[in-house]
Structures are given as structure tokens and as C-alpha cells.
Protein backbone atom coordinates (compact mmCIF):
# COMPACT_ATOMS: atom_id res chain seq x y z
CA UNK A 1 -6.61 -25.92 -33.99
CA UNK A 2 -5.48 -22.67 -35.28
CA UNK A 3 -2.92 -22.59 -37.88
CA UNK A 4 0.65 -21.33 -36.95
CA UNK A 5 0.55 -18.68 -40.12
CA UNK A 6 -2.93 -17.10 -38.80
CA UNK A 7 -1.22 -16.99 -35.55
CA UNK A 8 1.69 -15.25 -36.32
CA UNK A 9 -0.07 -12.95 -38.64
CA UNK A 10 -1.88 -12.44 -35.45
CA UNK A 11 0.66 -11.68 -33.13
CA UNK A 12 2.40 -8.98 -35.58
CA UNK A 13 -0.61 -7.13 -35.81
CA UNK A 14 -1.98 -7.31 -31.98
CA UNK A 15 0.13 -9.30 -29.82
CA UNK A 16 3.99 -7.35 -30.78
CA UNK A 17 3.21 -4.02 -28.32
CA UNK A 18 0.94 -3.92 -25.11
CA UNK A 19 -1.20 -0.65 -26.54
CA UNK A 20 -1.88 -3.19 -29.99
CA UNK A 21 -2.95 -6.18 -27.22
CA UNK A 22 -5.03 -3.99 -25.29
CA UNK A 23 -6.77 -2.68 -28.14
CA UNK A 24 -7.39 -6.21 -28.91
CA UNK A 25 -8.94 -6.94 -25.69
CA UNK A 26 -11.05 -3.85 -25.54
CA UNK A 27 -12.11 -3.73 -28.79
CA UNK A 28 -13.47 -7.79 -28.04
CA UNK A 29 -15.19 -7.14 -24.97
CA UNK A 30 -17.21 -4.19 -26.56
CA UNK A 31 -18.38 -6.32 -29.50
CA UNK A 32 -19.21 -9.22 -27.09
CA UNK A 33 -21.16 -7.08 -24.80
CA UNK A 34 -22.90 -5.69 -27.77
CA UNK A 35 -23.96 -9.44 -29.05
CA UNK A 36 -25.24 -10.44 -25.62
CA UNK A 37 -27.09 -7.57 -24.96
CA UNK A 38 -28.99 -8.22 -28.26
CA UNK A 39 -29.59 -11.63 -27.56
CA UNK A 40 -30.45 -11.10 -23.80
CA UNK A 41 -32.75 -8.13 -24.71
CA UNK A 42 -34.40 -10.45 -27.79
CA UNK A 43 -35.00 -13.22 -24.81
CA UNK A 44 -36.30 -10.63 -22.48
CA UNK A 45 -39.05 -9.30 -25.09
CA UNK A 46 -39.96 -12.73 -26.42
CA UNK A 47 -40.81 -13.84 -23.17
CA UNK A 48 -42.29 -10.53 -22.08
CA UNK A 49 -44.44 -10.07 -24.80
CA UNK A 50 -47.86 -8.02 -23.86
CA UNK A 51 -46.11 -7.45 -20.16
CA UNK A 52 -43.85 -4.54 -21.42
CA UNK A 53 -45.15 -0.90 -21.88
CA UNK A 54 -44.01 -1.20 -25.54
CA UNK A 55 -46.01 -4.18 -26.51
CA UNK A 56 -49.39 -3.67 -24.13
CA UNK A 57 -52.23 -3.20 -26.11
CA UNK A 58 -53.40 0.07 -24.62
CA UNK A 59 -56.91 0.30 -26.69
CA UNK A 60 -58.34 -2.50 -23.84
CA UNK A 61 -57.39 0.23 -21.21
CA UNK A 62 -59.35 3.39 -23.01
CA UNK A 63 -62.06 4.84 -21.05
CA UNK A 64 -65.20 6.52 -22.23
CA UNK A 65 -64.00 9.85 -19.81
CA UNK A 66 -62.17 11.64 -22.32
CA UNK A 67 -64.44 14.88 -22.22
CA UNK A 68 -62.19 15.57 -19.18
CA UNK A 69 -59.39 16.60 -20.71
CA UNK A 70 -61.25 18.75 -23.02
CA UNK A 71 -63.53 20.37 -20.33
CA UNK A 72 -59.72 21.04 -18.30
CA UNK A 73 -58.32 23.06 -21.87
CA UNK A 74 -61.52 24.91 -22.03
CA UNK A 75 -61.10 25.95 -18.03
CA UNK A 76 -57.35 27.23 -19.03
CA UNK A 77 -58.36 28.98 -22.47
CA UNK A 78 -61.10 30.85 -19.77
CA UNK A 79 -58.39 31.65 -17.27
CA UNK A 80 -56.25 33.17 -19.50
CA UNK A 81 -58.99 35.27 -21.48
CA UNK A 82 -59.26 36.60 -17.82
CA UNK A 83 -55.86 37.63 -16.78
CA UNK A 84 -55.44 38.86 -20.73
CA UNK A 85 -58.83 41.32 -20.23
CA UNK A 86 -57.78 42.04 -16.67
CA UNK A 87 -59.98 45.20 -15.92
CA UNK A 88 -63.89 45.79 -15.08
CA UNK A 89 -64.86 42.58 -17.22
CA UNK A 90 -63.81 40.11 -15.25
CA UNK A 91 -66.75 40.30 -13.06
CA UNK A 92 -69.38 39.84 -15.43
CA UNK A 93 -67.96 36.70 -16.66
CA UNK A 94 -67.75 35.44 -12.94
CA UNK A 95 -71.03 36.18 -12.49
CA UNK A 96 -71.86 34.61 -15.92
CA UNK A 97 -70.21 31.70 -14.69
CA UNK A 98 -72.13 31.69 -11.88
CA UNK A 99 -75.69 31.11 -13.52
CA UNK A 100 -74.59 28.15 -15.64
């Protein structure tokens, strides 16, 4: 068991006022939270592995398509050119448009 002088040492330092005690208490739940919430979370991603959005491997999911997203910044850059320019312009680009 515990020796009587590491108990007494412990009970002048924590267990002599209710404030020191509670400290005690709080201060031991926080640190046991934090050390089962480590190893639950260490559990969780070992048995998760490749399930998770951290550890997919995303490259199998890439598509082929990604002129799309270029084509959509072009349509803005266009769009904004237009409201910028605002005056008689505007119609000969529509019109430009048009042909293409």
C-alpha cells in the first residue's frame, strides 16, 4: 500500500482545506480526460484507417473534368470585364459571344 509519510505529505498539501481538495479533484479529472481521449482517439484512427476524411486517399477519386473549374473563372473574369467597361461595348462582346 501507500506509505503513511507519502500520505501525510499528501494530506498537508491537498487534503488540509476543501479549495486545496477540490483542486485536487479537478485538476485529476482534466488530466484523465486528457489521457483517454488520446487513447480513445488513437483506437478510433487505427481502426478507421482509409474510412476517415484525413486518411482517404483522394488521388483514386480525381476526375479527368477539371477544365470546369477553369472554363467557370474564365466566365467570371468575362463578367466582370463587362460591368468594369459598362457603356456601348458591352454589346459587341455579346454579340461576339454569340458567334463562337
Amino acid at each position: 500500500m501507500v506509505s503513511t509519510g507519502t500520505l501525510r505529505s499528501w494530506y498537508n498539501i491537498f487534503g488540509s482545506s476543501n479549495s486545496a481538495y477540490l483542486s485536487w479533484i479537478v485538476i485529476g479529472v482534466l488530466v484523465c480526460e486528457g489521457i483517454t481521449g488520446m487513447a480513445t482517439d488513437g483506437l478510433w484512427n487505427t481502426v478507421n484507417h482509409g474510412r476517415t476524411f484525413a486518411t482517404v486517399d483522394w488521388s483514386k477519386f480525381k476526375t479527368d473534368d477539371d477544365d470546369d473549374d477553369d472554363d467557370d473563372e474564365e466566365e467570371d473574369e468575362e463578367e466582370e470585364e463587362e460591368e468594369e467597361g459598362g457603356g456601348g461595348e458591352g454589346g459587341d462582346e455579346e454579340e461576339e459571344e454569340d458567334e463562337d
